[in-house]
N, C-alpha and C. Protein backbone atom coordinates (compact mmCIF):
# COMPACT_ATOMS: atom_id res chain seq x y z
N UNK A 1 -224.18 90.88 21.85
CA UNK A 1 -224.81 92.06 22.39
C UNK A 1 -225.16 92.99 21.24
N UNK A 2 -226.46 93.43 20.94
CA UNK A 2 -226.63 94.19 19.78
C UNK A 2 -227.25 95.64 20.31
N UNK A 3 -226.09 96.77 19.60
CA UNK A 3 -225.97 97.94 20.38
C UNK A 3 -227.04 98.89 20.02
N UNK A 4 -227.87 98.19 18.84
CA UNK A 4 -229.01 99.01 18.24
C UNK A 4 -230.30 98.88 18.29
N UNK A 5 -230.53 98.14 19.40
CA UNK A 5 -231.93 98.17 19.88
C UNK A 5 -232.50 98.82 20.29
N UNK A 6 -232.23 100.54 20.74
CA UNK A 6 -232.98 101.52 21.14
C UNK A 6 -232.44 102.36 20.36
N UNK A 7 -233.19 103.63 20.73
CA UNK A 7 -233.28 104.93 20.17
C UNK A 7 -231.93 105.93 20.52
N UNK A 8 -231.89 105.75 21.71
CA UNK A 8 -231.13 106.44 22.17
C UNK A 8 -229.88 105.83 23.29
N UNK A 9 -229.05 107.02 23.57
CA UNK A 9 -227.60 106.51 24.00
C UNK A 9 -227.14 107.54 25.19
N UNK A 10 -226.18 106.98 25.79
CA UNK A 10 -226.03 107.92 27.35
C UNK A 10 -224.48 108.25 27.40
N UNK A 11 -223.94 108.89 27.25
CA UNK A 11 -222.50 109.41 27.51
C UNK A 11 -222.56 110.16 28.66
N UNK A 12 -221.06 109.92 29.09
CA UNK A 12 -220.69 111.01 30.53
C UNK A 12 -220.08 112.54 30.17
N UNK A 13 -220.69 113.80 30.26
CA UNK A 13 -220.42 114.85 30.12
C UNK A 13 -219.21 115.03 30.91
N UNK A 14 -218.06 115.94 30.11
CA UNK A 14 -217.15 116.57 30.88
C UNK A 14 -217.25 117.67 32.09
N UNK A 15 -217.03 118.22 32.75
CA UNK A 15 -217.72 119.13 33.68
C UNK A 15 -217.17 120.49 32.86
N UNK A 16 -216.24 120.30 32.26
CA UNK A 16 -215.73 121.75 31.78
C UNK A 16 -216.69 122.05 30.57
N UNK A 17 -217.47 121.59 30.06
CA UNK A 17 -217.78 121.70 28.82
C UNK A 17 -219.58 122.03 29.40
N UNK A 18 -219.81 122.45 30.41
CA UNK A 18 -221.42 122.83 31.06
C UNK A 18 -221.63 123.99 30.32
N UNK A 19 -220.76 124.76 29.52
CA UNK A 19 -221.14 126.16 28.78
C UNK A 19 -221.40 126.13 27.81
N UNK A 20 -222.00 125.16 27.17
CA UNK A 20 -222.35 124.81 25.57
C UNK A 20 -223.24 125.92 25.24
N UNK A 21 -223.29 126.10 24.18
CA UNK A 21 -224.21 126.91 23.50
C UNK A 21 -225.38 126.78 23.12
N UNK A 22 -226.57 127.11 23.13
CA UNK A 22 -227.68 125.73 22.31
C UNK A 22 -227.10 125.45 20.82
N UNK A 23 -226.50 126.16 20.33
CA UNK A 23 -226.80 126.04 18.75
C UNK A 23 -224.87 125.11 18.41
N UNK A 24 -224.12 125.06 19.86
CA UNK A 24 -223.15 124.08 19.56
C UNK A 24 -223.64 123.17 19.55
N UNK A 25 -222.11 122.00 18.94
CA UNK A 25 -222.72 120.65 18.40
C UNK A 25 -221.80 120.19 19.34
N UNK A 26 -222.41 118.91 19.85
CA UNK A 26 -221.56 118.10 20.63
C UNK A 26 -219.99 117.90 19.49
N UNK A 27 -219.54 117.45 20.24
CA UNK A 27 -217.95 116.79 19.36
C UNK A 27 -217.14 115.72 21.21
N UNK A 28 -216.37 115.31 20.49
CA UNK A 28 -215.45 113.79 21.18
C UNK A 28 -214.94 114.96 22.47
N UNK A 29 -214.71 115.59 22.51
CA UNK A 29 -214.27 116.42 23.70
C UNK A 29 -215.32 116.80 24.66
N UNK A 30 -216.38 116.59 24.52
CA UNK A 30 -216.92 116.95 25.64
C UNK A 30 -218.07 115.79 26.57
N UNK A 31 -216.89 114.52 25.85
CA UNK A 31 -217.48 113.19 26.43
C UNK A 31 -216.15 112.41 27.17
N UNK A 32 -216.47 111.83 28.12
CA UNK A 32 -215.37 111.14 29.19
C UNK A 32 -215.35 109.78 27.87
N UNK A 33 -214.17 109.72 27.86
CA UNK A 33 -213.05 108.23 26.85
C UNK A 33 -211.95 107.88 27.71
N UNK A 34 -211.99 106.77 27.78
CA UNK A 34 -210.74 106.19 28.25
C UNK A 34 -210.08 105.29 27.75
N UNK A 35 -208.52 104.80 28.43
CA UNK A 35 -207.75 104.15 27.25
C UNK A 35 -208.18 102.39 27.44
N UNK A 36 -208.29 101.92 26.66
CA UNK A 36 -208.75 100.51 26.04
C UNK A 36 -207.08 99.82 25.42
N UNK A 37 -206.66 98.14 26.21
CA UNK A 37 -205.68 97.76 25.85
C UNK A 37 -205.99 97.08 24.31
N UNK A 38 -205.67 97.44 22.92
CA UNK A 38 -206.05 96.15 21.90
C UNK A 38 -204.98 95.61 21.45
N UNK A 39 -204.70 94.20 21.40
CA UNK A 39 -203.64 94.02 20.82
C UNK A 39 -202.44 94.40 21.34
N UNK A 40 -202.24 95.02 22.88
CA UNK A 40 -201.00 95.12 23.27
C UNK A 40 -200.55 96.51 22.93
N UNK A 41 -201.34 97.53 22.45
CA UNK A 41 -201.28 99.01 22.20
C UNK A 41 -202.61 99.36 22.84
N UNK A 42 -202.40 100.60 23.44
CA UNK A 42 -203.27 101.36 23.97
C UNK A 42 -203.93 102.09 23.01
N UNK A 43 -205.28 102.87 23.22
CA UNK A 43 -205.96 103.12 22.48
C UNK A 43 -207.42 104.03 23.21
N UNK A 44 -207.78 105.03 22.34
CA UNK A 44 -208.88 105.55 23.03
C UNK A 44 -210.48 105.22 22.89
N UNK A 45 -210.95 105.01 23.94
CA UNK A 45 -212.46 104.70 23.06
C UNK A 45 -213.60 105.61 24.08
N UNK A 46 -214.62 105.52 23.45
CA UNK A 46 -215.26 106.79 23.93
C UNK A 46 -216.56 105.67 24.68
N UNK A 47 -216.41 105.93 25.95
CA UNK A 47 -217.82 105.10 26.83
C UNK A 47 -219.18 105.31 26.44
N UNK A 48 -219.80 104.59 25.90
CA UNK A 48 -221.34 104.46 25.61
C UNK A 48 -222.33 103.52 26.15
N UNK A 49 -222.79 104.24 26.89
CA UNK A 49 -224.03 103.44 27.52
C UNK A 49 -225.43 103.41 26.67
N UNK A 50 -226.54 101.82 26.90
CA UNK A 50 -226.91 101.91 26.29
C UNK A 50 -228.41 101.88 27.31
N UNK A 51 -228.41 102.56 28.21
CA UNK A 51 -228.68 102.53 29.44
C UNK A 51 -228.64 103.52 30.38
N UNK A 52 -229.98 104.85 30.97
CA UNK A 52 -229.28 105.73 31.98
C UNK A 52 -228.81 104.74 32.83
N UNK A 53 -229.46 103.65 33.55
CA UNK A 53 -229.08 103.33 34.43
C UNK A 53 -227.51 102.84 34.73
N UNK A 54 -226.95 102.44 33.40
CA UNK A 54 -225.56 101.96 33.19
C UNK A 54 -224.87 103.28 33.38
N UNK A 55 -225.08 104.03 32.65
CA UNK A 55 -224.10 105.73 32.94
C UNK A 55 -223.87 106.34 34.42
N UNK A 56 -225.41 105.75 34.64
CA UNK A 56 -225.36 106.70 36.09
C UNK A 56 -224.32 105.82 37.17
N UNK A 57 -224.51 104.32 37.21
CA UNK A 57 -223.71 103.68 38.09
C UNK A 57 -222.32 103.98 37.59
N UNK A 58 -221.21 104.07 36.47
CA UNK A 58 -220.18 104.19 36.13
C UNK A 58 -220.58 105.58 36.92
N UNK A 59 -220.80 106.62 36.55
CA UNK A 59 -220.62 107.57 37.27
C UNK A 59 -220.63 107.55 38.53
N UNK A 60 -221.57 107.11 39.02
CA UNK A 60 -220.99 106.51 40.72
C UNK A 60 -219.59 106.28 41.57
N UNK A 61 -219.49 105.08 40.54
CA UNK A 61 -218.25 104.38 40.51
C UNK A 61 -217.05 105.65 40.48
N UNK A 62 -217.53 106.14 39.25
CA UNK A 62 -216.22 107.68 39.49
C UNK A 62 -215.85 108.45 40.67
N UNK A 63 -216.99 108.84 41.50
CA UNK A 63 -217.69 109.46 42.25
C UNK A 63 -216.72 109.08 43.59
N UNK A 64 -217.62 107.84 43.88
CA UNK A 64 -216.52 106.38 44.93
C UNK A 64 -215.16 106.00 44.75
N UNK A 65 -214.89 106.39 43.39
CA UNK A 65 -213.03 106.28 43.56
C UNK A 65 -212.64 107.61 44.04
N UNK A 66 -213.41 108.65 43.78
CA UNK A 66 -212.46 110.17 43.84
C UNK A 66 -212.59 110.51 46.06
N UNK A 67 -214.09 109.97 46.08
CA UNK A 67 -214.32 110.11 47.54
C UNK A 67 -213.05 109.34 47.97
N UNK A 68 -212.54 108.28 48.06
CA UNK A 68 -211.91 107.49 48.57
C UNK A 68 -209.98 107.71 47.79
N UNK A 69 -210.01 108.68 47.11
CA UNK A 69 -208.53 109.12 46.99
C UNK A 69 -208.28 107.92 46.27
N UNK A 70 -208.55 106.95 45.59
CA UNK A 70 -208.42 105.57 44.69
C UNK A 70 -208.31 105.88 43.75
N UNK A 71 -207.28 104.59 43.34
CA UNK A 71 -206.68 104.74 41.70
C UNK A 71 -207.56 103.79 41.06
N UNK A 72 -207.60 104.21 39.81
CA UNK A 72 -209.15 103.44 38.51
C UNK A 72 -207.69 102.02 38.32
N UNK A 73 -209.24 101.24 38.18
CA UNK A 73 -208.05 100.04 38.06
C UNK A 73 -207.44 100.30 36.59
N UNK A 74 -206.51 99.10 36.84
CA UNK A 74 -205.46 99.01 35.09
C UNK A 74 -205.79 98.23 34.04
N UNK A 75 -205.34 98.04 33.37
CA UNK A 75 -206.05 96.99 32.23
C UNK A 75 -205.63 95.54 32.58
N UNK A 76 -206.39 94.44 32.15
CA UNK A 76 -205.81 93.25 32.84
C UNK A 76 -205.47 92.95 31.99
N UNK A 77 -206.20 92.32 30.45
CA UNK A 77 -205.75 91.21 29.31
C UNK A 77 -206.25 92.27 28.20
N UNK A 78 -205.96 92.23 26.91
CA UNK A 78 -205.98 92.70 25.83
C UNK A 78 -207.37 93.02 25.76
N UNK A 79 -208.09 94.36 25.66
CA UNK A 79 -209.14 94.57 25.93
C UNK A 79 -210.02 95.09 27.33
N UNK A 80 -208.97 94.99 27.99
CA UNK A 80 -208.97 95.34 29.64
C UNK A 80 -208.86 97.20 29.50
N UNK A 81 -210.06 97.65 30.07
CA UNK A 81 -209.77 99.25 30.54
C UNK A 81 -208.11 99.73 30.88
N UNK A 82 -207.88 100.81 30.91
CA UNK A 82 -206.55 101.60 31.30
C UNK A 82 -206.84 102.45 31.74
N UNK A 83 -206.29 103.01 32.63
CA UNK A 83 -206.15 104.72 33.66
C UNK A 83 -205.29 104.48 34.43
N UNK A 84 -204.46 105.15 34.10
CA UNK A 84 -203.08 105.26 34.97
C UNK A 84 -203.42 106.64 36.05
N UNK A 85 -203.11 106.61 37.38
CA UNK A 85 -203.00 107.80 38.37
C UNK A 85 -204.50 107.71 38.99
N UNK A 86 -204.06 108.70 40.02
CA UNK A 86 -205.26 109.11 40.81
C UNK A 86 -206.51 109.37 39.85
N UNK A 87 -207.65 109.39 40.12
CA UNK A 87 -208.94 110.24 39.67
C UNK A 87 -209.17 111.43 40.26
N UNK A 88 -209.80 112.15 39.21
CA UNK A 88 -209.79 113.39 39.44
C UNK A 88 -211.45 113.47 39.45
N UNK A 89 -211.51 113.61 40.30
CA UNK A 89 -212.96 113.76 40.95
C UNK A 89 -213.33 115.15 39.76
N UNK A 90 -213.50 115.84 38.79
CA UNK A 90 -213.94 117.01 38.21
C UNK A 90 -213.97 116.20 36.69
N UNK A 91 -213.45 115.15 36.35
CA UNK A 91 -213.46 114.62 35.14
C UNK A 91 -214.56 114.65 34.86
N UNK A 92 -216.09 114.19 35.10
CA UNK A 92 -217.09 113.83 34.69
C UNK A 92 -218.21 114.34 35.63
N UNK A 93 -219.54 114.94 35.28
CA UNK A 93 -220.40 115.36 36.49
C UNK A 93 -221.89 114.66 36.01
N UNK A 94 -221.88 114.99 34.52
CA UNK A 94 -223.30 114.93 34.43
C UNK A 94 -223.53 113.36 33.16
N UNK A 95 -224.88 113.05 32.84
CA UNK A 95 -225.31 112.17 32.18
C UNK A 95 -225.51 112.80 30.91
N UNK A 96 -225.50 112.31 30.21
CA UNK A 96 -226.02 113.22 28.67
C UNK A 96 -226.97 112.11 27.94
N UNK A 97 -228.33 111.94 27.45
CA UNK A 97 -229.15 111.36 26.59
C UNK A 97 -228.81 111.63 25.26
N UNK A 98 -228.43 111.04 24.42
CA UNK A 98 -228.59 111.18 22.76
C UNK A 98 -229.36 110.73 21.91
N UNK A 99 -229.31 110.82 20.70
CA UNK A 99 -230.25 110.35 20.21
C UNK A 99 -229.02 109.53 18.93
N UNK A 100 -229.30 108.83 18.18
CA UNK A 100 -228.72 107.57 17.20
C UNK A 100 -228.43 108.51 15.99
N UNK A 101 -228.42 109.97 15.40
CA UNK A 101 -227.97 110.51 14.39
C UNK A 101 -227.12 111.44 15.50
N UNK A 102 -227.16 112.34 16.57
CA UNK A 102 -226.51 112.84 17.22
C UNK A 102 -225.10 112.00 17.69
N UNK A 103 -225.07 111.14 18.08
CA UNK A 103 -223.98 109.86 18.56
C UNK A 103 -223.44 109.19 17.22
N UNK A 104 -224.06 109.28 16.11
CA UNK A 104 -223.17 108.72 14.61
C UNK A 104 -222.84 109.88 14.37
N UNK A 105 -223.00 111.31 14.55
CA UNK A 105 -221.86 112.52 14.15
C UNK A 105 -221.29 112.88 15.05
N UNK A 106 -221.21 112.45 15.80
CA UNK A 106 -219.64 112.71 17.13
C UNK A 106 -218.79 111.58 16.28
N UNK A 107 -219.38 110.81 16.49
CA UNK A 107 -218.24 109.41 15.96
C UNK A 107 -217.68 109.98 14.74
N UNK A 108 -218.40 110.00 13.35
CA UNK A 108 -218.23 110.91 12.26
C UNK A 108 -217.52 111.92 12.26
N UNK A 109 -217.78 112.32 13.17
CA UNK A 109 -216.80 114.16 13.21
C UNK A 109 -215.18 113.61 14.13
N UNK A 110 -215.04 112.82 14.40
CA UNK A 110 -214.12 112.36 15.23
C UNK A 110 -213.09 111.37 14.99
N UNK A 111 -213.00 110.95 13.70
CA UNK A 111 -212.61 109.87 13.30
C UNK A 111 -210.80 109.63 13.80
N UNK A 112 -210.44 110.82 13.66
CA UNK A 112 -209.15 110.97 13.82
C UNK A 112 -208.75 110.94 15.16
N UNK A 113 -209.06 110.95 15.84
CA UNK A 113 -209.02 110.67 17.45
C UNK A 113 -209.85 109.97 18.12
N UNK A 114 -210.05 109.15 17.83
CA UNK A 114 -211.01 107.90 18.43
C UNK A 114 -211.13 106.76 17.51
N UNK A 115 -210.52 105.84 18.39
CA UNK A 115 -210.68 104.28 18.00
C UNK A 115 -211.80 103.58 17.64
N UNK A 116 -212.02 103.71 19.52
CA UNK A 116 -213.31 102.68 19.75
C UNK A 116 -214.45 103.41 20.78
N UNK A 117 -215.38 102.62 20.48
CA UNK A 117 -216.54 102.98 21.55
C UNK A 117 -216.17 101.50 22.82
N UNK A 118 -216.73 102.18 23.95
CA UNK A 118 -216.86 100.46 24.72
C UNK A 118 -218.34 100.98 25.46
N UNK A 119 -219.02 99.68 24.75
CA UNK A 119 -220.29 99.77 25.34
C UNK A 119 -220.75 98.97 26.51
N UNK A 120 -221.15 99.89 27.42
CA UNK A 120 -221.87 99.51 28.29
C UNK A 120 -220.56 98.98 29.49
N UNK A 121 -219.75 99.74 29.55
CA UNK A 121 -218.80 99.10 30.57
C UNK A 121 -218.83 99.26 31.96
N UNK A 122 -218.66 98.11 32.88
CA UNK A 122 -219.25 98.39 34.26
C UNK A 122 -218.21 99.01 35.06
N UNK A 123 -218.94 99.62 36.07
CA UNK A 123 -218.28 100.72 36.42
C UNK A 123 -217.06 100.53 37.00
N UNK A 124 -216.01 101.98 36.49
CA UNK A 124 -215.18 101.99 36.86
C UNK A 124 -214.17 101.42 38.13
N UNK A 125 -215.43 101.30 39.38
CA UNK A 125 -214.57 100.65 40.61
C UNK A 125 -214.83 99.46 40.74
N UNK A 126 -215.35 98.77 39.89
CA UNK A 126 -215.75 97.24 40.35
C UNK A 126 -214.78 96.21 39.26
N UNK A 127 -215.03 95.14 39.79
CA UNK A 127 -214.29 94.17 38.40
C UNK A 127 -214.66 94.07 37.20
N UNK A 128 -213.94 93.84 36.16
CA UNK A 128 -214.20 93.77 34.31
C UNK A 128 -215.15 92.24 34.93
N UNK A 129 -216.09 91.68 34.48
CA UNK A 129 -216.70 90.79 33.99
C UNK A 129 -216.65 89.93 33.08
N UNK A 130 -215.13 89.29 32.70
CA UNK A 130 -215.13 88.98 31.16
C UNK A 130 -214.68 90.02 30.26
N UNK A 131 -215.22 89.58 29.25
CA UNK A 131 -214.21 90.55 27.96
C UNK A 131 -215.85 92.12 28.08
N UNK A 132 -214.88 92.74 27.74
CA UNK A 132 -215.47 94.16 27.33
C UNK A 132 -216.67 93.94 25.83
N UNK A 133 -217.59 95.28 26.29
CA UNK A 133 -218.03 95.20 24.52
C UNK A 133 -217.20 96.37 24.35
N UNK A 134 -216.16 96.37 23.07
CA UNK A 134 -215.36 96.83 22.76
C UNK A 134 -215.66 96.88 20.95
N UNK A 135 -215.76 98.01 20.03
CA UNK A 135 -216.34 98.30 19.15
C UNK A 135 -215.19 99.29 18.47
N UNK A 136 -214.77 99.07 17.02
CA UNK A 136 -214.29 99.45 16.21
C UNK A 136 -215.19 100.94 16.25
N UNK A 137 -214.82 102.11 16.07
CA UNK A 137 -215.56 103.47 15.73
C UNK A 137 -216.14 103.30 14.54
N UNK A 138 -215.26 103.11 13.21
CA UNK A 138 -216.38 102.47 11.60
C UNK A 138 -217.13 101.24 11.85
N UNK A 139 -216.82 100.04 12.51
CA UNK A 139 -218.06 99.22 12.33
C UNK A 139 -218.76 99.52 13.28
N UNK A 140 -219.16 100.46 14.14
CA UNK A 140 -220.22 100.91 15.11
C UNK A 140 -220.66 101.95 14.37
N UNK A 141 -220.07 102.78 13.59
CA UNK A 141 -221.04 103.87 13.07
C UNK A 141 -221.86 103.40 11.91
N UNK A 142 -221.27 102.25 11.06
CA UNK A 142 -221.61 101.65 9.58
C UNK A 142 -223.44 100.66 10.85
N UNK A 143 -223.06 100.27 12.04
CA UNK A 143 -224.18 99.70 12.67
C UNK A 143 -225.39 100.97 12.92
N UNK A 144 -224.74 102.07 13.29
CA UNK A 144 -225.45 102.69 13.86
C UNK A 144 -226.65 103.34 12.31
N UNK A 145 -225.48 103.66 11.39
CA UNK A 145 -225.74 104.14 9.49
C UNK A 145 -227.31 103.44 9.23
N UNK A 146 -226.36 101.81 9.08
CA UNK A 146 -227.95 101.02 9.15
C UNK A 146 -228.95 100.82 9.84
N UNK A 147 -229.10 101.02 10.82
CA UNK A 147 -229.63 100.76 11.82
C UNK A 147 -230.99 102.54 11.60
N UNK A 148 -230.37 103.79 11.43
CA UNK A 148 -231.13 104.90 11.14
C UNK A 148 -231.58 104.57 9.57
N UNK A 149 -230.93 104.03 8.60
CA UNK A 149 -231.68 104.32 7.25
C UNK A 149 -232.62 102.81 7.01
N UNK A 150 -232.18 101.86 8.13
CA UNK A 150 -234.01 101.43 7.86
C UNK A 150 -234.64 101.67 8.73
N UNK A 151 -234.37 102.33 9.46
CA UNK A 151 -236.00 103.11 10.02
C UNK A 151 -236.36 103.91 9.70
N UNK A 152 -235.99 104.60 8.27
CA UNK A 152 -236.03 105.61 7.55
C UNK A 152 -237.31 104.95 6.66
N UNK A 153 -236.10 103.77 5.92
CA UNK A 153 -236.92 103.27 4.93
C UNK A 153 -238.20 102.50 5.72
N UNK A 154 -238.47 101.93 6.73
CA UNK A 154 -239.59 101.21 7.22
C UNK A 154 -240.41 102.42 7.44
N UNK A 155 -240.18 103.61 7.93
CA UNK A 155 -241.17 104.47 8.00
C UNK A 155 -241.90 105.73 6.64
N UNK A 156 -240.73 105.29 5.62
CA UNK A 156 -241.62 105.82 4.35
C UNK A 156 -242.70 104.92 4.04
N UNK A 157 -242.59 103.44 4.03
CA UNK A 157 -243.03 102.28 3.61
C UNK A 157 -244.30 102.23 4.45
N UNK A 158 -244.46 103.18 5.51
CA UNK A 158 -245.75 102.66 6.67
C UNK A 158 -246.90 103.78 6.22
């Protein structure tokens, strides 16, 4: 699965965080992460869609567990999602669009509290599908690095 074929990227906004400023900068707090099993340790990774349409159904999915008083499933095998307890229907409201230098400085600015990204994970109330895309935070940002400086360099070159 190659996470750099478009321009842009979709995270789930926190609902508490609707008071941004224009001239604030996003940062890891004001994006829904959840815990990721690796290796038998838990771990945080921050949900990235590469897809509105993928964001919006996980958000759904949020939506449909909180209507229905349901617990987010658990992790199954190493790499399996985690959420322990009820959902809290206020965790997440809105979609957020990014752009590929905006989403490499959250990651960047964040290093210390965040693992992993998991891309494109299906939504919360339905079954894992197989293994997760599950992404180291440095080798997704070193993808994302390259991925902006040759289209840097292809567009001096044009």
């Amino acid at each position: 699965m190659s996470t750099t074929n478009g321009e842009r990227y979709w995270l789930l906004e926190r609902r508490h965080c609707r008071s941004l400023v224009g001239n604030e900068r996003w940062v890891l707090d004001h994006f829904v992460c959840c815990e990721v099993i690796v290796d038998g340790d838990a771990a945080v990774a921050l949900e990235v869609f590469t897809s509105r349409e993928g964001a919006e159904a996980e958000l759904r999915g949020m939506e449909r567990l909180a209507a229905r008083g349901g617990h987010l499933r658990g992790a199954r095998q190493s790499g399996g999602r985690l959420a322990g307890g009820e959902f809290n229907k206020v965790t997440s409201e809105e979609v957020i669009e990014l752009l590929k230098p905006e989403l490499l400085e959250i990651l960047e600015g964040s290093k210390s509290n965040l693992a992993y990204v998991l891309i494109d994970p299906p939504p919360v109330d339905e079954p894992i599908p197989g293994s997760l895309g599950l992404k180291a935070v440095p080798a997704f940002a070193r993808e994302l690095r390259r991925h902006l400086l040759g289209t840097t360099i292809h567009r001096e070159h044009a």
